[in-house]
Protein backbone atom coordinates (compact mmCIF):
# COMPACT_ATOMS: atom_id res chain seq x y z
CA UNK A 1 -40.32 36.33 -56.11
CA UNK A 2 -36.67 36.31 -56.43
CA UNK A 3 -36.22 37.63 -52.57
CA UNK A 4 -38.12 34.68 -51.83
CA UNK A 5 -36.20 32.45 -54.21
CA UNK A 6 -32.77 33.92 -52.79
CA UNK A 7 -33.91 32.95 -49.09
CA UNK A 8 -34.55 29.63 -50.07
CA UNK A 9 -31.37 29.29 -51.56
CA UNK A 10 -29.99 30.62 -48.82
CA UNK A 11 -31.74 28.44 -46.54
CA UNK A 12 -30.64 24.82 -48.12
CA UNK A 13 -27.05 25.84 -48.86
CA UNK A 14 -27.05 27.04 -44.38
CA UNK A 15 -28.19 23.28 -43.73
CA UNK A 16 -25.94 21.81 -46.21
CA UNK A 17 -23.11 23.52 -44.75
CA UNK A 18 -24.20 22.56 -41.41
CA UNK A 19 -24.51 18.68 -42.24
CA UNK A 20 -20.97 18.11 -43.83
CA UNK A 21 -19.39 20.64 -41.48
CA UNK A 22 -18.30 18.26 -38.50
CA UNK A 23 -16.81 16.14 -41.17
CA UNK A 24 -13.74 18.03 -41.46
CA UNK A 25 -12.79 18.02 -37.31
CA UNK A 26 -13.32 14.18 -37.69
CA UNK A 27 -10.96 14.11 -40.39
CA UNK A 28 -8.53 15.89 -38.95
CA UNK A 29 -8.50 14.28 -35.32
CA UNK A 30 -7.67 10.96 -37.71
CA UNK A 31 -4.97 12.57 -39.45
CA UNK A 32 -3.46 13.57 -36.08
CA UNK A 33 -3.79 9.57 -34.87
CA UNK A 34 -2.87 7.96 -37.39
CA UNK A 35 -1.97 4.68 -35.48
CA UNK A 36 -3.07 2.35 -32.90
CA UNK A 37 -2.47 -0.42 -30.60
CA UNK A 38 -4.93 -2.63 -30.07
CA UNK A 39 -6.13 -4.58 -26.98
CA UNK A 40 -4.67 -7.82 -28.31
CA UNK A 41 -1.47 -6.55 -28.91
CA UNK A 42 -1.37 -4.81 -24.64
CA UNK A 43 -2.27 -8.29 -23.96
CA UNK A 44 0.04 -10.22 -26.01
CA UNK A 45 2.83 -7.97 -24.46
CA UNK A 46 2.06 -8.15 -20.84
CA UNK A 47 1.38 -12.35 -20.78
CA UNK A 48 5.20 -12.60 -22.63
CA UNK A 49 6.32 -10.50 -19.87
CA UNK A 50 5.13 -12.68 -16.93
CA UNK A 51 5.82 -15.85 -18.51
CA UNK A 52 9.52 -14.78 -18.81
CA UNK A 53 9.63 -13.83 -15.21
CA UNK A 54 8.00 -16.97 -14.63
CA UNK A 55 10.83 -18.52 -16.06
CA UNK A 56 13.30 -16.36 -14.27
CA UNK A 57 11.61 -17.66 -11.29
CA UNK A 58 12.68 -21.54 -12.00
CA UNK A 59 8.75 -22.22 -12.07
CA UNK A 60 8.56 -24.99 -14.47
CA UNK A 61 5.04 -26.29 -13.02
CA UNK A 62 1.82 -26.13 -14.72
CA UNK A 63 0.41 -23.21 -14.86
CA UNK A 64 -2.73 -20.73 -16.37
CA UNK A 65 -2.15 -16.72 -16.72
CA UNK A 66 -5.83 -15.77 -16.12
CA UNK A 67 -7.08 -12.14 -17.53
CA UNK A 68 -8.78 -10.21 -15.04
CA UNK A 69 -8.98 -6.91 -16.90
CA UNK A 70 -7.28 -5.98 -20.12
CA UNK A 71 -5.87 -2.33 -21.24
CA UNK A 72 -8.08 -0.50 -23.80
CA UNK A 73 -6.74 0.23 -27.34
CA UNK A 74 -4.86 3.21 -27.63
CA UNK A 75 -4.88 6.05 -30.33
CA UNK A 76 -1.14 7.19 -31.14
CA UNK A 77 0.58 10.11 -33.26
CA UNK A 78 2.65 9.45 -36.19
CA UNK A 79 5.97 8.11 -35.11
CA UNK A 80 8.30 5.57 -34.04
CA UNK A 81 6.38 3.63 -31.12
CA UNK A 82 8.30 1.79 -28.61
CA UNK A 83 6.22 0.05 -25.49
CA UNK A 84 8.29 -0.74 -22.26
CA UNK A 85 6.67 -3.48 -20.17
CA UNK A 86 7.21 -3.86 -16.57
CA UNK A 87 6.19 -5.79 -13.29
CA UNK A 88 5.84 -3.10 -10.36
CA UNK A 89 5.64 -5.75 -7.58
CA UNK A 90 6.96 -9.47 -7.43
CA UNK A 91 4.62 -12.20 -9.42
CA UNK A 92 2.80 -14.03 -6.45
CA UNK A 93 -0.21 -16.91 -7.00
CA UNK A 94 -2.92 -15.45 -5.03
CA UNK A 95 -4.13 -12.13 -6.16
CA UNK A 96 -4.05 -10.07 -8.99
CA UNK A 97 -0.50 -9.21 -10.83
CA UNK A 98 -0.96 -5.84 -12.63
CA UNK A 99 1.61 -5.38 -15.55
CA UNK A 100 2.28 -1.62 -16.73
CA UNK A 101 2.66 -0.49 -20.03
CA UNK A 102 4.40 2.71 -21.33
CA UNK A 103 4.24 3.62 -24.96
CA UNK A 104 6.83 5.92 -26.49
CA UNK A 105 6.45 7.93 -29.48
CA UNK A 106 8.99 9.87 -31.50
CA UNK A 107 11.45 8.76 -28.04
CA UNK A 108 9.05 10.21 -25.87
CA UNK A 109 6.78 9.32 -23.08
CA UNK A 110 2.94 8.90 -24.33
CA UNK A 111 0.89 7.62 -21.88
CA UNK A 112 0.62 4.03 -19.49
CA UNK A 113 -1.72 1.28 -19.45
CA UNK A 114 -2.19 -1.98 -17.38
CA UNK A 115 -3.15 -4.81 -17.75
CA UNK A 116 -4.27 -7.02 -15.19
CA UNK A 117 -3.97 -10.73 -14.24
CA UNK A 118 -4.15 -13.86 -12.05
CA UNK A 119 -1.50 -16.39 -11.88
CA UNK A 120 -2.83 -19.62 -11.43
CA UNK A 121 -0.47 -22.30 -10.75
CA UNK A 122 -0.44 -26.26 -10.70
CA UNK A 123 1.48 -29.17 -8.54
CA UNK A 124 1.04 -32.91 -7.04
CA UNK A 125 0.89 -32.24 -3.26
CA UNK A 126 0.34 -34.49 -0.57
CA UNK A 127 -3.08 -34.97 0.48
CA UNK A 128 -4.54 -35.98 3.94
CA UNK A 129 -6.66 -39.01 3.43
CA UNK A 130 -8.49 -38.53 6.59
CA UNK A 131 -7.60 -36.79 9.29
CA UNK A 132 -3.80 -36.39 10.42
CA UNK A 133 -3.42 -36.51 14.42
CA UNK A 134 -1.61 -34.06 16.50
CA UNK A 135 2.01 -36.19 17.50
CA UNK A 136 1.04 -38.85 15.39
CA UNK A 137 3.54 -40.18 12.63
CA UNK A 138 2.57 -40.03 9.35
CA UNK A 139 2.42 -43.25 7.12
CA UNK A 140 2.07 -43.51 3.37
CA UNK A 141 -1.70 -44.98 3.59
CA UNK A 142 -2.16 -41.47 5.52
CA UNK A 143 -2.10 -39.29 2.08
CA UNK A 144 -2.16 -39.51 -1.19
CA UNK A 145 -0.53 -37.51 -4.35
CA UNK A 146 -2.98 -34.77 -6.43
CA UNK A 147 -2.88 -32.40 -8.60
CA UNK A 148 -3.79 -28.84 -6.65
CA UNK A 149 -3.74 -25.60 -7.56
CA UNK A 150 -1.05 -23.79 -5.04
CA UNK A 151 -0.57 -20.27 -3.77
CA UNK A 152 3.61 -19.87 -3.67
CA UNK A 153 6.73 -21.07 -4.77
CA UNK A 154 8.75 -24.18 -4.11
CA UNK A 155 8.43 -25.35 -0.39
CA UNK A 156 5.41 -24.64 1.38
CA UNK A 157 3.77 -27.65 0.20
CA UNK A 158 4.92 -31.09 0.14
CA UNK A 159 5.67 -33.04 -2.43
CA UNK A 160 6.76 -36.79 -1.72
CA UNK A 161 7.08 -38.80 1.04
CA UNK A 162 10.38 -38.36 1.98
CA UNK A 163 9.33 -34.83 2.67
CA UNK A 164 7.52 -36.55 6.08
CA UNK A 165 10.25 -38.27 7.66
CA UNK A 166 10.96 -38.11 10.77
CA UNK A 167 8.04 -35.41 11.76
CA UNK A 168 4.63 -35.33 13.17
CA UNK A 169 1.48 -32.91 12.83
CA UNK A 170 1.96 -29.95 14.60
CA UNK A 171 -1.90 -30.11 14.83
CA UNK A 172 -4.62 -31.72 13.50
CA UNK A 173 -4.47 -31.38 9.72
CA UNK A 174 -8.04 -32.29 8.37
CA UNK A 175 -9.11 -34.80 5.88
CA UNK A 176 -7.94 -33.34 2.24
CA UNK A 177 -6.43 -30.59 3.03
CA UNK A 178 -3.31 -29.79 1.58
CA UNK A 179 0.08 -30.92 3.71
CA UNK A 180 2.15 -27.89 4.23
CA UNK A 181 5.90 -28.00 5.48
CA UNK A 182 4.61 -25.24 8.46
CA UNK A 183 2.00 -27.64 9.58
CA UNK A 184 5.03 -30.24 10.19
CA UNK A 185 7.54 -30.57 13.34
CA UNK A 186 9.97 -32.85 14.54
CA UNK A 187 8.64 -35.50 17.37
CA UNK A 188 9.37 -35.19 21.10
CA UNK A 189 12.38 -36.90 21.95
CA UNK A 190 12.45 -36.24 25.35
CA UNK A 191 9.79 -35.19 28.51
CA UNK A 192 9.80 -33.07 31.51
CA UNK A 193 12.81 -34.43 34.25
CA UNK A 194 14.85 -36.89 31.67
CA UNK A 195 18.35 -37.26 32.92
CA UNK A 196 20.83 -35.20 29.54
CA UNK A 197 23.67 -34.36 29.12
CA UNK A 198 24.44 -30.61 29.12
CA UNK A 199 27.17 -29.72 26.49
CA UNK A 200 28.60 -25.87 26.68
CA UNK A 201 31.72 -24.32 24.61
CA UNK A 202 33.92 -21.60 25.89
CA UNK A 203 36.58 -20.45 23.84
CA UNK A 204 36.57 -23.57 21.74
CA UNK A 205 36.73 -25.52 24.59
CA UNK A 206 33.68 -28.39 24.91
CA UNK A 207 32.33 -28.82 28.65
CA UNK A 208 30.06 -31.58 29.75
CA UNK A 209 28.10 -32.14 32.96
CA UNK A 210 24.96 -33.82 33.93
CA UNK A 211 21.27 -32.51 33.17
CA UNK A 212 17.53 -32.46 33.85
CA UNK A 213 14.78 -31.23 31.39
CA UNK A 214 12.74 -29.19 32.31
CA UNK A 215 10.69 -28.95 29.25
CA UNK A 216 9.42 -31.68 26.64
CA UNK A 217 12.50 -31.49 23.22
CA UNK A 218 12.21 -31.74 19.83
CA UNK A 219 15.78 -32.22 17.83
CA UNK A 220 16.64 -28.54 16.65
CA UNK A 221 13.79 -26.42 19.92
CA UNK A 222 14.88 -24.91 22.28
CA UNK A 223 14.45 -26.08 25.88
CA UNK A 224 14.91 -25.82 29.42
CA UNK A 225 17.36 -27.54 31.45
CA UNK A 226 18.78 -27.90 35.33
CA UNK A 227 22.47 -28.34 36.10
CA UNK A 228 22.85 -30.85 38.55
CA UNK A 229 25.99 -30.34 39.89
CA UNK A 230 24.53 -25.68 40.47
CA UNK A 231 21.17 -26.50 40.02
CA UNK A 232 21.39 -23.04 37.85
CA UNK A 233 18.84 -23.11 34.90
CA UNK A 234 19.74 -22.71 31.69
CA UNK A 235 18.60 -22.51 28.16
CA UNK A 236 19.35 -24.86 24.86
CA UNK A 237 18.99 -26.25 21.77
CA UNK A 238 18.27 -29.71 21.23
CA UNK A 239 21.16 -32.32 19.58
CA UNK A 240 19.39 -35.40 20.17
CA UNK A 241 17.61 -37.16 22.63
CA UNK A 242 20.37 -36.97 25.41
CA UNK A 243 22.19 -33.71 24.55
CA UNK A 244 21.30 -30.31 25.07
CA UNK A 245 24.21 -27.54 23.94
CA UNK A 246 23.71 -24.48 25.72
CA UNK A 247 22.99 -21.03 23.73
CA UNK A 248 25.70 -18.61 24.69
């Protein structure tokens, strides 16, 4: 009776042990981490960081730092903690713009996370009303001002009228699209066989003679031209709509 009290005994204290037993690795792997960062805090870090770069950048236009994927909380060992936040590539508003994140502890390297996001950026563009024709000049009943969302810096996209004089469509630009600076040119001031005058310097000294185009000019192309007096063909840049200078 006691042999079979004994294995009993035996018995419930082996399945006692066994229940509280991974308690103590638990324990310990705690008391090794004490501390952690949490999600929040990766995120909090890496938006300060792009808005001052933002800044940096002179943007000062509306804009929305949209989350794509956040870093996941991070167990640390006792210690001072220090996190150094960088931007491996230059902030651009069309794609994502991952932001790395190295935690120090004790002074030394721990491990990196990222954090990932999508700039989204705001301005008042011009607007095609309808559609813009190839040559055509552009009058202020052709677009109109609204708020867009736009994929780079200063410059690519225009702004106010002023930013249309004197130019033309360098193609059809469809009813509201965006008008971009690259979709612009200057208007033909001359065609094929106009009489110009050819200007050339040599040595700082300024030679004229007569001219013929040979291709249609815009102000600021280059161009074709005949020499009347050699009939030699030459090439240069546009002044105005008489004057050629010739590229040495």
């Amino acid at each position: 009776m006691k042999k079979i009290s004994l294995a009993i005994l035996c018995f419930l204290w082996s399945g006692f042990f066994c229940l509280f037993m991974p308690a103590a690795p638990r324990a310990l792997a705690a008391s090794a981490y004490p501390q952690n960062i949490s999600t929040e805090r990766f995120v909090e870090l890496a938006s300060q960081k792009v808005e001052a770069k933002l800044q940096e950048m002179g943007e000062t236009r509306r804009h929305e730092l949209l989350l794509i994927r956040a870093a996941q909380p991070m167990k640390l060992p006792p210690g001072p903690i220090i996190c150094e936040v960088e931007l491996p590539q230059a902030v651009k508003y069309s794609g994502n713009v991952p932001v790395h994140i190295r935690v120090f502890v004790n002074g030394k390297f721990y491990r990196r996370t990222v954090c990932y996001y999508e700039v989204a950026v705001y301005d008042k563009i011009l607007v095609a009303e309808h559609d813009l024709l190839l040559e055509k000049t552009i009058q202020p009943t052709d677009v109109r001002l609204e708020e867009r969302r736009v994929e780079s810096g200063n410059g690519r996209y225009l702004t106010k009228m002023d930013d249309l004089a004197g130019r033309v469509p360098a193609r059809v630009i469809r009813a509201g699209s965006a008008v971009e600076s690259a979709m612009l040119q200057n208007p033909i001031v001359f065609n094929v066989g106009a009489p110009l005058t050819i200007v050339a310097n040599y040595h700082g000294v300024e030679v004229k003679t007569d001219g013929v185009a040979m291709q249609r000019g815009r102000v600021g192309g280059e161009v074709r031209v005949r020499n009347v007096r050699s009939g030699k063909v030459l090439r240069g840049r546009v002044i105005d709509a008489k004057t050629v200078e010739i590229i040495s």
